[in-house]
C-alpha atoms as a PDB file:
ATOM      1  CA  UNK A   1     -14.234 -66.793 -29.478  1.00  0.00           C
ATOM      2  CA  UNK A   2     -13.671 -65.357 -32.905  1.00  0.00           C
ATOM      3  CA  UNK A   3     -15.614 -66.104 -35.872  1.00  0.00           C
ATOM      4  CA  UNK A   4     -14.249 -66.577 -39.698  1.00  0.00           C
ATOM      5  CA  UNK A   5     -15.624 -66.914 -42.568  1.00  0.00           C
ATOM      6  CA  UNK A   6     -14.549 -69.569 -44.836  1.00  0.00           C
ATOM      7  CA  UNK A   7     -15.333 -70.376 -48.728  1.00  0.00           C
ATOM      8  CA  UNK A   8     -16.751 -73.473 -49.305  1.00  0.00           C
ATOM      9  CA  UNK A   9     -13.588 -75.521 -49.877  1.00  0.00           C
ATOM     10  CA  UNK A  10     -11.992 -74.423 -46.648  1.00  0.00           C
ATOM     11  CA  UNK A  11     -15.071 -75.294 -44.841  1.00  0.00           C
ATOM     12  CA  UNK A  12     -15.091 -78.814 -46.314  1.00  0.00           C
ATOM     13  CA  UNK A  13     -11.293 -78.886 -45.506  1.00  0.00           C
ATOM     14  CA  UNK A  14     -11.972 -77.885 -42.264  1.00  0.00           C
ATOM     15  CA  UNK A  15     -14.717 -80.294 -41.373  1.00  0.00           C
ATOM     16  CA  UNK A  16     -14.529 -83.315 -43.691  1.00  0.00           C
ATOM     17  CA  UNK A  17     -16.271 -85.230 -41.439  1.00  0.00           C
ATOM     18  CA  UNK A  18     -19.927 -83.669 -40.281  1.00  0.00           C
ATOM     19  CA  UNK A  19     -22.315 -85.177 -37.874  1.00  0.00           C
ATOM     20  CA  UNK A  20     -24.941 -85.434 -40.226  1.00  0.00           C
ATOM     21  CA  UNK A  21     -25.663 -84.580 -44.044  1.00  0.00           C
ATOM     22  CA  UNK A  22     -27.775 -81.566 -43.478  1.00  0.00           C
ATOM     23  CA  UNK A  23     -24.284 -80.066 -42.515  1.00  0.00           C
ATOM     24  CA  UNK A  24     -22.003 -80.703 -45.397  1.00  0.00           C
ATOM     25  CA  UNK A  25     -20.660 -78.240 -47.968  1.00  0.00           C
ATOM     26  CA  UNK A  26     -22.319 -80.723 -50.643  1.00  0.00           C
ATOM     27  CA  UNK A  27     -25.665 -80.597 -49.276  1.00  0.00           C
ATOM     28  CA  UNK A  28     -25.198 -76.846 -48.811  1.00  0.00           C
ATOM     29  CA  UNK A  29     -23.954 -75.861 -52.404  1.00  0.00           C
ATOM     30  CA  UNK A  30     -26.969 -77.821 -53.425  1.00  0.00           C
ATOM     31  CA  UNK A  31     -29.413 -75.837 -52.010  1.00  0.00           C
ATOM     32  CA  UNK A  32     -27.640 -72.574 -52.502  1.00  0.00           C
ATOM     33  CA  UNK A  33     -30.472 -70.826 -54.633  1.00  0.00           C
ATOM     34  CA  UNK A  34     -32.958 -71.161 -51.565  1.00  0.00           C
ATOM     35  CA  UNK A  35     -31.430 -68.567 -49.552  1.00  0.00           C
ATOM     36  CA  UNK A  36     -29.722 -64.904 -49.958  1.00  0.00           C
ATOM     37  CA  UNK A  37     -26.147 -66.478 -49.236  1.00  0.00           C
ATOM     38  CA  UNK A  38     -24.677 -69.451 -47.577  1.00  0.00           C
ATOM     39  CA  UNK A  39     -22.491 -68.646 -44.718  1.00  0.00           C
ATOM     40  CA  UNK A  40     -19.556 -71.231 -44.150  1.00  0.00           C
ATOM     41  CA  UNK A  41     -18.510 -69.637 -40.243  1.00  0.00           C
ATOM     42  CA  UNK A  42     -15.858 -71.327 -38.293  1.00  0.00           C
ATOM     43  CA  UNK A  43     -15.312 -70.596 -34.612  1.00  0.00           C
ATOM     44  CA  UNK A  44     -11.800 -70.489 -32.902  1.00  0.00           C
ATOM     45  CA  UNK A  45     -10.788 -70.072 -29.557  1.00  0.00           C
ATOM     46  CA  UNK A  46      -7.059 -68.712 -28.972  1.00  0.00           C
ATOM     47  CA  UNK A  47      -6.131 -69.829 -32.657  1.00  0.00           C
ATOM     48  CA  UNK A  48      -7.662 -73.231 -32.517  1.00  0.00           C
ATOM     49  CA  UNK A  49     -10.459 -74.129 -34.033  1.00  0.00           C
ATOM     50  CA  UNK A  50     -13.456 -75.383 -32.290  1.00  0.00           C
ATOM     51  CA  UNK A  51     -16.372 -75.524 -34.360  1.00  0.00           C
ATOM     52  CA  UNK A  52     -18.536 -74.310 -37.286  1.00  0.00           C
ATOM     53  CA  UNK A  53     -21.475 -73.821 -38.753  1.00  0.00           C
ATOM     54  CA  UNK A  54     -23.253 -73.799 -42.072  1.00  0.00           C
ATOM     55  CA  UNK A  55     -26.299 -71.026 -42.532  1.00  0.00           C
ATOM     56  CA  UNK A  56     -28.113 -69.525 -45.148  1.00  0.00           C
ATOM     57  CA  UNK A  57     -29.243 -65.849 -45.208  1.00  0.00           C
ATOM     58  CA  UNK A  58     -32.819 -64.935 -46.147  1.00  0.00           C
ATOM     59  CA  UNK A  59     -36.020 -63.148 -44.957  1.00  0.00           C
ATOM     60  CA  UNK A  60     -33.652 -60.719 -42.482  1.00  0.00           C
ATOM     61  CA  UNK A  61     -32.370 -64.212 -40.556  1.00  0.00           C
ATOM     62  CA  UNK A  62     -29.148 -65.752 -40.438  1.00  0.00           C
ATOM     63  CA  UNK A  63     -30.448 -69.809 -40.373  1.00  0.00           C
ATOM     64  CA  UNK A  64     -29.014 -73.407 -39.739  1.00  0.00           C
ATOM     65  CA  UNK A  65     -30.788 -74.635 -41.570  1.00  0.00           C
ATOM     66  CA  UNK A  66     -32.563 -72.845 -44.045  1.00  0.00           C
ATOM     67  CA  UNK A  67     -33.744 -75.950 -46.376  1.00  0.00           C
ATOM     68  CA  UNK A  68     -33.847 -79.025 -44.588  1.00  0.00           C
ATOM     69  CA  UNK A  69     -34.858 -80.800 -41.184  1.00  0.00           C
ATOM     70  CA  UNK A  70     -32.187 -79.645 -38.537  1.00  0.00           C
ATOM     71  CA  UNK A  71     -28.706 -77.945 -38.952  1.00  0.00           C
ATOM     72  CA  UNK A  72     -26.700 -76.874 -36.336  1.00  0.00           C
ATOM     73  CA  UNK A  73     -23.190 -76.856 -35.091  1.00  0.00           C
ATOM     74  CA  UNK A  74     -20.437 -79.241 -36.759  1.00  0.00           C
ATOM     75  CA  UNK A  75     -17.577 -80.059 -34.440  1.00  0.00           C
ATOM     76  CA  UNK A  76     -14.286 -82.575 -35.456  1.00  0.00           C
ATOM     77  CA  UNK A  77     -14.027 -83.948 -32.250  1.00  0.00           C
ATOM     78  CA  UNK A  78     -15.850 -83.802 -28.731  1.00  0.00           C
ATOM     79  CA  UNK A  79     -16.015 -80.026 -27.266  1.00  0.00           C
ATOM     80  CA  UNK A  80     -16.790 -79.178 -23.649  1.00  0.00           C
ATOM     81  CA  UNK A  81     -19.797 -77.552 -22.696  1.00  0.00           C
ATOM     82  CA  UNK A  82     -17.958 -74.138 -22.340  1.00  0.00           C
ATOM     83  CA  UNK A  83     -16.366 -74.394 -25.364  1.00  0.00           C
ATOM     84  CA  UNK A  84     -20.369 -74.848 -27.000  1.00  0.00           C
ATOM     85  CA  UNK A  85     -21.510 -72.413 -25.082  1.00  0.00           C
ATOM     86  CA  UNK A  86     -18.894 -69.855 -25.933  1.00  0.00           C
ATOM     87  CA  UNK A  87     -19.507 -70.677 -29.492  1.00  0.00           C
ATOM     88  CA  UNK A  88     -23.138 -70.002 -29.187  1.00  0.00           C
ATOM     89  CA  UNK A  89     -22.517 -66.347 -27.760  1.00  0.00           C
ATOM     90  CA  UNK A  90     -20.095 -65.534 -30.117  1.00  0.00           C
ATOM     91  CA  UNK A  91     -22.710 -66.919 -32.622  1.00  0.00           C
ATOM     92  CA  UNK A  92     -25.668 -64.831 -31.087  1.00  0.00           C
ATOM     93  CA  UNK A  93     -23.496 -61.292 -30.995  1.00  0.00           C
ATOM     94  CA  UNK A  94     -22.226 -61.999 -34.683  1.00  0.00           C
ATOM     95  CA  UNK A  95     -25.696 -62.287 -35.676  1.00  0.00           C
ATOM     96  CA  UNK A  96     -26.958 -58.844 -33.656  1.00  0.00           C
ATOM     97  CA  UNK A  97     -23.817 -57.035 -35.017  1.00  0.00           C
ATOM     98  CA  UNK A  98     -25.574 -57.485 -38.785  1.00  0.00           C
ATOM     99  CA  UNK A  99     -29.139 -56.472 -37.879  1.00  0.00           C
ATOM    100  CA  UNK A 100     -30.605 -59.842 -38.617  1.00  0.00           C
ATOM    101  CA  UNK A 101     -32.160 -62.939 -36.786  1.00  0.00           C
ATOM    102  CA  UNK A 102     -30.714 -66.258 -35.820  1.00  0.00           C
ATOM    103  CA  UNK A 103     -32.909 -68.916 -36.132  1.00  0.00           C
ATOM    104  CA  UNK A 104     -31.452 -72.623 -35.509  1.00  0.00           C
ATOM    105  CA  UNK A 105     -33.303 -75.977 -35.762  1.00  0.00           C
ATOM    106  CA  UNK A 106     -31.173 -78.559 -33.392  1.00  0.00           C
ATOM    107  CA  UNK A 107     -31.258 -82.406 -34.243  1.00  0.00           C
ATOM    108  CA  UNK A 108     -33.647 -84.525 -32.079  1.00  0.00           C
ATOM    109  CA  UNK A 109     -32.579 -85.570 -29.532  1.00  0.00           C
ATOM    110  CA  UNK A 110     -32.505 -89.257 -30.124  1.00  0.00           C
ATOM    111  CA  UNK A 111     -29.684 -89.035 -32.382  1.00  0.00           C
ATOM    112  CA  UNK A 112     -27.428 -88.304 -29.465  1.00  0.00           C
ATOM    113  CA  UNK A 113     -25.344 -85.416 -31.032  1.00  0.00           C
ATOM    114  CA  UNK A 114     -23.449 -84.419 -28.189  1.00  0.00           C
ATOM    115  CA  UNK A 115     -22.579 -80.949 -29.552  1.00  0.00           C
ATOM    116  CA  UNK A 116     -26.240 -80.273 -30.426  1.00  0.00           C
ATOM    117  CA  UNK A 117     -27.304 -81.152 -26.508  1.00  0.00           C
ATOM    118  CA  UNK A 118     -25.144 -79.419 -25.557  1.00  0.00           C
ATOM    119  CA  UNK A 119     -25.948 -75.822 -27.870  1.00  0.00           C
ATOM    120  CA  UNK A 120     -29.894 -76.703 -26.903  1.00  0.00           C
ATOM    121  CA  UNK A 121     -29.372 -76.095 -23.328  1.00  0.00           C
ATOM    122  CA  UNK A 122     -27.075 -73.219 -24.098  1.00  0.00           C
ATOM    123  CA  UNK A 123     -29.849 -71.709 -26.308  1.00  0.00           C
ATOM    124  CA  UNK A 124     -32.192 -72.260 -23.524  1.00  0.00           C
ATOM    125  CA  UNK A 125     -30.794 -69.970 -20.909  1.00  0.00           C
ATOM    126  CA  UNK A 126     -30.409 -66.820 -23.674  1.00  0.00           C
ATOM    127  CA  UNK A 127     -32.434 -63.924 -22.832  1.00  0.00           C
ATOM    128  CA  UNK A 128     -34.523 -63.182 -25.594  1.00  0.00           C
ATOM    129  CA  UNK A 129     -34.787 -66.206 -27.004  1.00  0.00           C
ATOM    130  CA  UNK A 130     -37.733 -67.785 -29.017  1.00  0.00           C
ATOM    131  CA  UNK A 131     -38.298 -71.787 -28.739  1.00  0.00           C
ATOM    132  CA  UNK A 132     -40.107 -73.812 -30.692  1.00  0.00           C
ATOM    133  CA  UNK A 133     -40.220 -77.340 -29.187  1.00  0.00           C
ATOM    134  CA  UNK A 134     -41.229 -80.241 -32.248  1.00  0.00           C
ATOM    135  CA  UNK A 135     -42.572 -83.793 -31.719  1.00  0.00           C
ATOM    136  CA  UNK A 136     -40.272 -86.107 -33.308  1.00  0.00           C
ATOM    137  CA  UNK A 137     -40.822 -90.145 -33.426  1.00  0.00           C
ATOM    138  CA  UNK A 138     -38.165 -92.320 -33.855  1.00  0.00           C
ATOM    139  CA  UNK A 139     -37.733 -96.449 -34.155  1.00  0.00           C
ATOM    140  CA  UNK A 140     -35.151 -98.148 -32.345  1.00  0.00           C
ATOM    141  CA  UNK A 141     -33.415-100.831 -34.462  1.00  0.00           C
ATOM    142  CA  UNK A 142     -30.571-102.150 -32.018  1.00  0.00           C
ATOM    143  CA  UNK A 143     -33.164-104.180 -30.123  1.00  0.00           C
ATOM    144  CA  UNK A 144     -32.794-108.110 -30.464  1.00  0.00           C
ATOM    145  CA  UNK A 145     -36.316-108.269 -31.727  1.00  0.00           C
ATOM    146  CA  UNK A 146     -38.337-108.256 -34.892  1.00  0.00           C
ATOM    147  CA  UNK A 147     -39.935-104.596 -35.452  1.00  0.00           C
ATOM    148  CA  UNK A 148     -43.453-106.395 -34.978  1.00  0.00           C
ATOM    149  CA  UNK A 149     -42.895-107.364 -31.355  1.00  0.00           C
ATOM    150  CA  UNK A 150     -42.339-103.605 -30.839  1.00  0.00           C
ATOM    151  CA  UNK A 151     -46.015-102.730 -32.814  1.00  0.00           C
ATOM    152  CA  UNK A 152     -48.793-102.275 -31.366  1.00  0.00           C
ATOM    153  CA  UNK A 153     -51.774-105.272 -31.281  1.00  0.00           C
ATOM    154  CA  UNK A 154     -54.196-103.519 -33.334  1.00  0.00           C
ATOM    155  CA  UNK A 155     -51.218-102.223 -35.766  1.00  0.00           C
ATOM    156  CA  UNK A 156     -50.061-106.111 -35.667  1.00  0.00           C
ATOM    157  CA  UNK A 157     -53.803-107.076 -36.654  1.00  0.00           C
ATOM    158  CA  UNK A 158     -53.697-104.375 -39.427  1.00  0.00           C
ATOM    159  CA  UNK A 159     -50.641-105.968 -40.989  1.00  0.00           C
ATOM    160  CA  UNK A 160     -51.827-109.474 -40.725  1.00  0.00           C
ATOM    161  CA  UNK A 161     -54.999-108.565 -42.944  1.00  0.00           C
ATOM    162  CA  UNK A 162     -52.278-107.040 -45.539  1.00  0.00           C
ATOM    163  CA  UNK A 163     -50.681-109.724 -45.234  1.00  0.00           C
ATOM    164  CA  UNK A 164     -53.272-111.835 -46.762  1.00  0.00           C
ATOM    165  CA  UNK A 165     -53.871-109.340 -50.251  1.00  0.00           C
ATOM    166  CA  UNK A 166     -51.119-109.452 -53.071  1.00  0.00           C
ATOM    167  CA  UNK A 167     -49.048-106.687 -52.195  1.00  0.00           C
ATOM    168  CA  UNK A 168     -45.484-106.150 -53.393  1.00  0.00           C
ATOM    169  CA  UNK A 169     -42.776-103.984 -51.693  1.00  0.00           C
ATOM    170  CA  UNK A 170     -39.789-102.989 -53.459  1.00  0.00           C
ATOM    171  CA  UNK A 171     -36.528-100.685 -53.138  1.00  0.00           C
ATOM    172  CA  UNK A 172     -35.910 -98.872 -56.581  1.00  0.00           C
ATOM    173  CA  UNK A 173     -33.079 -97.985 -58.213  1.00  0.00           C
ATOM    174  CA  UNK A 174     -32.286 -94.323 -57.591  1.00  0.00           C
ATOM    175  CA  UNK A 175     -32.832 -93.690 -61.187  1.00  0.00           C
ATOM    176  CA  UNK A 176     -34.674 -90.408 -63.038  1.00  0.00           C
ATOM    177  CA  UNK A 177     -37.324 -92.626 -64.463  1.00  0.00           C
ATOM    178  CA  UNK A 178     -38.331 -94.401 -60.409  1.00  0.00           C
ATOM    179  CA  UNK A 179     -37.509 -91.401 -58.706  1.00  0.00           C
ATOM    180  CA  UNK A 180     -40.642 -89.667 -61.277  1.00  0.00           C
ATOM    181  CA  UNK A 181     -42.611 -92.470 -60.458  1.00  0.00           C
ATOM    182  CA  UNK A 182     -42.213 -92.586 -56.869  1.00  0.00           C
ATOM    183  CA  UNK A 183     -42.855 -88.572 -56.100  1.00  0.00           C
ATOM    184  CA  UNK A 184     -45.585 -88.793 -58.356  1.00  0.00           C
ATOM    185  CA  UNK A 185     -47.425 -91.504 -55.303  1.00  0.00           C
ATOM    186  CA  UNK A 186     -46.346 -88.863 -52.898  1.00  0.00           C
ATOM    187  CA  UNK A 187     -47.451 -85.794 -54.953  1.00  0.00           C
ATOM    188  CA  UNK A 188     -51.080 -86.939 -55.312  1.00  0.00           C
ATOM    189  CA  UNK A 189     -51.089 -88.167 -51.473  1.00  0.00           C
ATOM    190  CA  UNK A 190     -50.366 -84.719 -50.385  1.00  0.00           C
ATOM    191  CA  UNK A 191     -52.513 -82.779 -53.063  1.00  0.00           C
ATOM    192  CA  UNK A 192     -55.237 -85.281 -52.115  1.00  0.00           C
ATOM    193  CA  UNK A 193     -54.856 -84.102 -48.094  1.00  0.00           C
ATOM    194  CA  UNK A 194     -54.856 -80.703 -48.970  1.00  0.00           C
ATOM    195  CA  UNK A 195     -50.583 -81.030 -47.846  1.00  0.00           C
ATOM    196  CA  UNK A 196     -47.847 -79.250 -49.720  1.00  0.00           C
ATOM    197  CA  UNK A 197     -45.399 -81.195 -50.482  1.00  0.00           C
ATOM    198  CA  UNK A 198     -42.206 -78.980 -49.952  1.00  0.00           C
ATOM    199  CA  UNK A 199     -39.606 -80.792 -52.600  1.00  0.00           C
ATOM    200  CA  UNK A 200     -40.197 -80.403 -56.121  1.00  0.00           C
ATOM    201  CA  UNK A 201     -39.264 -83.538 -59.073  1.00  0.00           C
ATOM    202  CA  UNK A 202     -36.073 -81.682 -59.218  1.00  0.00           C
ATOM    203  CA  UNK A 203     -35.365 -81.657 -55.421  1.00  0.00           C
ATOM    204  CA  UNK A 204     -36.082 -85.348 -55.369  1.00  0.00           C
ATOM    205  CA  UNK A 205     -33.855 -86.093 -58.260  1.00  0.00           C
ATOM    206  CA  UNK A 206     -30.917 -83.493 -57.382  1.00  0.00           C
ATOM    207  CA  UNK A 207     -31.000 -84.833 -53.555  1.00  0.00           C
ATOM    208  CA  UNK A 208     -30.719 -88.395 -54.492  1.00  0.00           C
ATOM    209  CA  UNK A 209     -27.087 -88.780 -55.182  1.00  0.00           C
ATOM    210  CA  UNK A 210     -26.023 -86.092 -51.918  1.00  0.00           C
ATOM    211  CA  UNK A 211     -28.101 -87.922 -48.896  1.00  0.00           C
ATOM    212  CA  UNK A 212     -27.733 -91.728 -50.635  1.00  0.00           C
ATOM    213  CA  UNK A 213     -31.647 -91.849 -50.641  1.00  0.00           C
ATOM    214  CA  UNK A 214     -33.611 -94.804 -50.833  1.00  0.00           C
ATOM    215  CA  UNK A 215     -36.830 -95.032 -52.771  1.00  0.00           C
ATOM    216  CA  UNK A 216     -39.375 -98.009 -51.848  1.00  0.00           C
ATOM    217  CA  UNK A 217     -42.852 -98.470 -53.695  1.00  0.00           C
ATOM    218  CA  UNK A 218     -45.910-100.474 -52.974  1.00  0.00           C
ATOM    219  CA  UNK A 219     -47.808-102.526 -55.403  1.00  0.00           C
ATOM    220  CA  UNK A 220     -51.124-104.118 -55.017  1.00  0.00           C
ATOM    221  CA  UNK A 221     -52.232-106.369 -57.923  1.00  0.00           C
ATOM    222  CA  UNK A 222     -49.635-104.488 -60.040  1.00  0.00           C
ATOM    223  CA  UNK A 223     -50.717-101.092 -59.519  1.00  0.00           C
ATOM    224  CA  UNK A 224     -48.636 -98.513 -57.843  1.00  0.00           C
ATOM    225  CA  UNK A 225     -50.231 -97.122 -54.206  1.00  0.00           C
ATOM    226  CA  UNK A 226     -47.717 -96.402 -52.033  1.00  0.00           C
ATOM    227  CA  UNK A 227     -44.133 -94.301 -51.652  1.00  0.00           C
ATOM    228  CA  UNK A 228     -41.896 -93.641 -49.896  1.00  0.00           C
ATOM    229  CA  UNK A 229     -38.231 -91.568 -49.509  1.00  0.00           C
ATOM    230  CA  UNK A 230     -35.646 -91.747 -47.129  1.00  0.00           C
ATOM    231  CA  UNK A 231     -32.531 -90.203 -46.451  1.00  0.00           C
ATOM    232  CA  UNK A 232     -29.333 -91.383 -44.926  1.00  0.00           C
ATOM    233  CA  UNK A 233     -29.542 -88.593 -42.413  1.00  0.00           C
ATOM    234  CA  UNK A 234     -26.160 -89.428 -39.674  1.00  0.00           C
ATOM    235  CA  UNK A 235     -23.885 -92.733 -39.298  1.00  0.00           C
ATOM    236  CA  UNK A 236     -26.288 -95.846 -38.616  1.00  0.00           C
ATOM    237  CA  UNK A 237     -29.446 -93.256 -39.055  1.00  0.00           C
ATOM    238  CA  UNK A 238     -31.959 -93.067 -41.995  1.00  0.00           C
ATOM    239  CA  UNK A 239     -34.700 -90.914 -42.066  1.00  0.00           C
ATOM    240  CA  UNK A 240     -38.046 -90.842 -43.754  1.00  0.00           C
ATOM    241  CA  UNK A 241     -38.543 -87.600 -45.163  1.00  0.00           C
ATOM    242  CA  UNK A 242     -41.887 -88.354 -47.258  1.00  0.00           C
ATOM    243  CA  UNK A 243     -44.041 -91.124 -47.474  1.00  0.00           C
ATOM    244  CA  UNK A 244     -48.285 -91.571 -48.428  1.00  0.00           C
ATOM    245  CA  UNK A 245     -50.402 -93.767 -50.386  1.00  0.00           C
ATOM    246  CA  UNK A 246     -52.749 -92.964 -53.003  1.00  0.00           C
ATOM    247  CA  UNK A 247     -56.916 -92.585 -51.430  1.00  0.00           C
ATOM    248  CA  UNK A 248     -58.243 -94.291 -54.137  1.00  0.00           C
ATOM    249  CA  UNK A 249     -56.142 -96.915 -53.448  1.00  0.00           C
ATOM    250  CA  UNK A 250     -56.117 -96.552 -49.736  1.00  0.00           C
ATOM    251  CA  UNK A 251     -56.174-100.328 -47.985  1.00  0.00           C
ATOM    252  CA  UNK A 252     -56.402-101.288 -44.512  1.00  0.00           C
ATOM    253  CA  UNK A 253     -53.042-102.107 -43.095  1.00  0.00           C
ATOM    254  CA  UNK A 254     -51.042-101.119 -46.235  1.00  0.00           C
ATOM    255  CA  UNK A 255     -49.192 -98.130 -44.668  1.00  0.00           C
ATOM    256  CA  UNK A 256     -48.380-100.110 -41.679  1.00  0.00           C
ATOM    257  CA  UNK A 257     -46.821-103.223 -43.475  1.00  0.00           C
ATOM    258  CA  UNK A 258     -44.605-100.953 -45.475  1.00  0.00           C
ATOM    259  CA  UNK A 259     -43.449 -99.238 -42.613  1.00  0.00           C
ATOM    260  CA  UNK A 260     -42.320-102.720 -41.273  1.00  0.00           C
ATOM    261  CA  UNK A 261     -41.021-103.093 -44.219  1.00  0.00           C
ATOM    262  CA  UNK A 262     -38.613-100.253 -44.339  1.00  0.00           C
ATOM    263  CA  UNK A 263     -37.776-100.985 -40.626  1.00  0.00           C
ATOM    264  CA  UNK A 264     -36.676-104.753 -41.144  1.00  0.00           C
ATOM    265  CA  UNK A 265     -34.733-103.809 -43.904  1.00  0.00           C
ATOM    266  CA  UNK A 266     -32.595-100.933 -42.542  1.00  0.00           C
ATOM    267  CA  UNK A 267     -32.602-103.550 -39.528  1.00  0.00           C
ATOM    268  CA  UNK A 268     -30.933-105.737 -41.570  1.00  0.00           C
ATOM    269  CA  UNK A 269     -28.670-103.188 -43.219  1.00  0.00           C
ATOM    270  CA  UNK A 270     -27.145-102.720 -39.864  1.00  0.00           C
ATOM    271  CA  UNK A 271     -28.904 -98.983 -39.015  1.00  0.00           C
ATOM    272  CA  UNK A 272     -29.481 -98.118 -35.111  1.00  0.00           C
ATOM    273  CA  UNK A 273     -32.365 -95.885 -35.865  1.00  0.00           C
ATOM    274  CA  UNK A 274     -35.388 -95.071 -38.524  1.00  0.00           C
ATOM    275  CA  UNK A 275     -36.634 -91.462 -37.570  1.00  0.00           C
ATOM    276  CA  UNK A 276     -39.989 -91.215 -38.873  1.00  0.00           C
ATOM    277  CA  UNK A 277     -39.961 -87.309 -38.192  1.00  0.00           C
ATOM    278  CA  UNK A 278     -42.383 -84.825 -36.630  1.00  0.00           C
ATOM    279  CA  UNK A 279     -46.462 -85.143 -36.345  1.00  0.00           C
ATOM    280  CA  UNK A 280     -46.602 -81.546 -35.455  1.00  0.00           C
ATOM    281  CA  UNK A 281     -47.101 -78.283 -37.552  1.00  0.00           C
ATOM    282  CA  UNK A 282     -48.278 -74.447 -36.665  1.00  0.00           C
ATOM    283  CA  UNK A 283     -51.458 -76.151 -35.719  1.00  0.00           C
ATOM    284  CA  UNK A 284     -50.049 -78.130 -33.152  1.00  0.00           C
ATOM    285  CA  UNK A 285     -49.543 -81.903 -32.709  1.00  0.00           C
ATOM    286  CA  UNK A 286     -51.115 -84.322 -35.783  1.00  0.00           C
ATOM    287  CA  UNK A 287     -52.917 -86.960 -32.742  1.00  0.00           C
ATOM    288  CA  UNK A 288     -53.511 -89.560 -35.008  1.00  0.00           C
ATOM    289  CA  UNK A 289     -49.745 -89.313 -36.671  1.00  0.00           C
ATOM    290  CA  UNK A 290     -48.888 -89.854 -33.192  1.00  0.00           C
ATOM    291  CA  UNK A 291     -50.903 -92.254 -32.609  1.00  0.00           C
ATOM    292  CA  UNK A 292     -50.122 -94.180 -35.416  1.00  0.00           C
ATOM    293  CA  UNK A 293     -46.345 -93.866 -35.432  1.00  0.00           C
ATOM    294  CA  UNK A 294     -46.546 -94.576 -31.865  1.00  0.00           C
ATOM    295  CA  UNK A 295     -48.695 -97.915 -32.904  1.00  0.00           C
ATOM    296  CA  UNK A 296     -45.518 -98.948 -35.087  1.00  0.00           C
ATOM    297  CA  UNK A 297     -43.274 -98.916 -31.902  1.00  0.00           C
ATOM    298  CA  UNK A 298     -41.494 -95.544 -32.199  1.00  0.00           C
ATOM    299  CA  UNK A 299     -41.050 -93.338 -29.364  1.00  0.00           C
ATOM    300  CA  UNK A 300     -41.114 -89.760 -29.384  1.00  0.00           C
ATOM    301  CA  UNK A 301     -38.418 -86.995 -28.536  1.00  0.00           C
ATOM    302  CA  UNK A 302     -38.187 -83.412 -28.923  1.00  0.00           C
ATOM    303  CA  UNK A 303     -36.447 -81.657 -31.653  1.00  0.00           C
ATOM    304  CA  UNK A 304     -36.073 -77.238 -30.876  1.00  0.00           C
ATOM    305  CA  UNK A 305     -36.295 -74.107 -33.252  1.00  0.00           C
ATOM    306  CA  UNK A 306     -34.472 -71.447 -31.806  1.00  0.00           C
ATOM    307  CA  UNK A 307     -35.077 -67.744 -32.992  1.00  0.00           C
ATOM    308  CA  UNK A 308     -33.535 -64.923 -31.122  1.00  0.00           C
ATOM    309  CA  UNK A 309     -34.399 -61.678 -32.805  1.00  0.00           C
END
């Protein structure tokens, strides 16, 4: 399989349509200054082409992605498993023949990317290679019942004692002015946890437009003391990429009605799925993150970091 590289426009011409945001030119060019280089690499197999991918070089690694949740391989239309598997060893020797790393982070599996399945197991069975298996939770919204059936008792109990204090929950505009206010909740949730939070004002502001993201906020009594951000990740997907209430403001049961929140209205929107992301870290799994997402009626799959050095 031989491997081109493509400016930006040819990539975007020659994959208008990827499988998820992460993988687009747009999202790419935006995050350009967080890496060495953005590589635009398109496969093709006897002169037709297969599949590509997007990666960023920096710290002596080759990486898809190198600033966001998962990046991967972009394909236009279903490829067999040879043809994926091919692509991954011609991806693997491309990266050896310049000295450096490859490091890819697959999506989870829950959003059913074919191509991504099928470049996991691939990955899997080369020598030398470094995985790094995450704990994703996920909420299924195609199921004919209200997101509270799906919750927990005790997370059901929790929201029915919200439910009786004056809280407000609104989506914002996706203006300068809520966008401020809204990282500013999530800002002083992390710094309060001792959590960095990875996206600065500008990120926020900048990434708004690319991934169509959603801002909600949480009111009690008029004051501000929750946030949250979500992305339109993949077709009928949205994805919460940072959420937290304020610890001076912390209330039992808040977190959990906004969360039901959020899932009846992407429910209603017509989404199959709310990803609610990882609970694990370099310290290992976050028990009462799973715990609690699990208490909201998500279930867990596994996302993978590959490295092969």
């Amino acid at each position: 399989m031989h491997i081109q590289r493509l400016d930006s426009d040819s990539y975007r011409r020659a994959f208008p349509h990827p499988g998820h945001i992460y993988n687009s030119v747009q999202f790419s060019e935006l995050n350009r200054s967080k890496c060495d280089d953005v590589l635009y690499l398109a496969l093709y197999d006897g002169g037709r082409l297969r599949c590509g991918m997007i990666a960023g070089e920096r710290d002596g690694a080759i990486m898809s992605p190198w600033s966001a949740p998962f990046g991967g391989l972009t394909v236009n239309r279903r490829q067999s498993f040879r043809c994926i598997d091919n692509a991954v060893k011609s991806l693997c020797s491309f990266t050896k023949s310049t000295g450096r790393s490859l490091v890819v982070t697959l999506p989870p599996e829950c959003y059913g990317d074919n191509a991504a399945i099928k470049c996991a197991y691939s990955l899997m069975l080369t020598p030398g290679i470094e995985i790094t298996p995450h704990l994703n939770y996920a909420a299924d919204l195609t199921r004919h019942l209200d997101p509270i059936d799906l919750m927990s008792p005790k997370s059901r109990w929790s929201i029915g004692r919200a439910l009786m204090s004056h809280y407000t929950i609104t989506r914002q505009p996706a203006t300068e002015s809520e966008i401020t206010r809204n990282y500013n909740l999530i800002l002083a949730n992390h710094n309060a946890k001792g959590r960095e939070l990875r996206m600065s004002l500008h990120d926020f502001i900048a990434t708004a437009p690319v991934t169509n993201s959603d801002f909600f906020i949480m009111t009690f009594d008029g004051i501000d003391i929750a946030a949250a951000q979500l992305h339109h990740a993949a077709p009928g997907i949205v994805q919460l990429i940072n959420w937290g209430d304020l610890p001076l403001h912390h209330h039992p049961g808040a977190m959990n009605l906004l969360a039901l929140h959020i899932m009846r209205h992407y429910k209603a929107e017509g989404a199959r799925m709310l990803d609610f992301g990882p609970v694990d870290s370099c310290d290992g799994v976050n028990e009462g993150l799973s715990k609690f997402k699990e208490s909201l009626g998500c279930t867990p799959s596994l996302k993978y970091t590959f490295r092969l050095s």
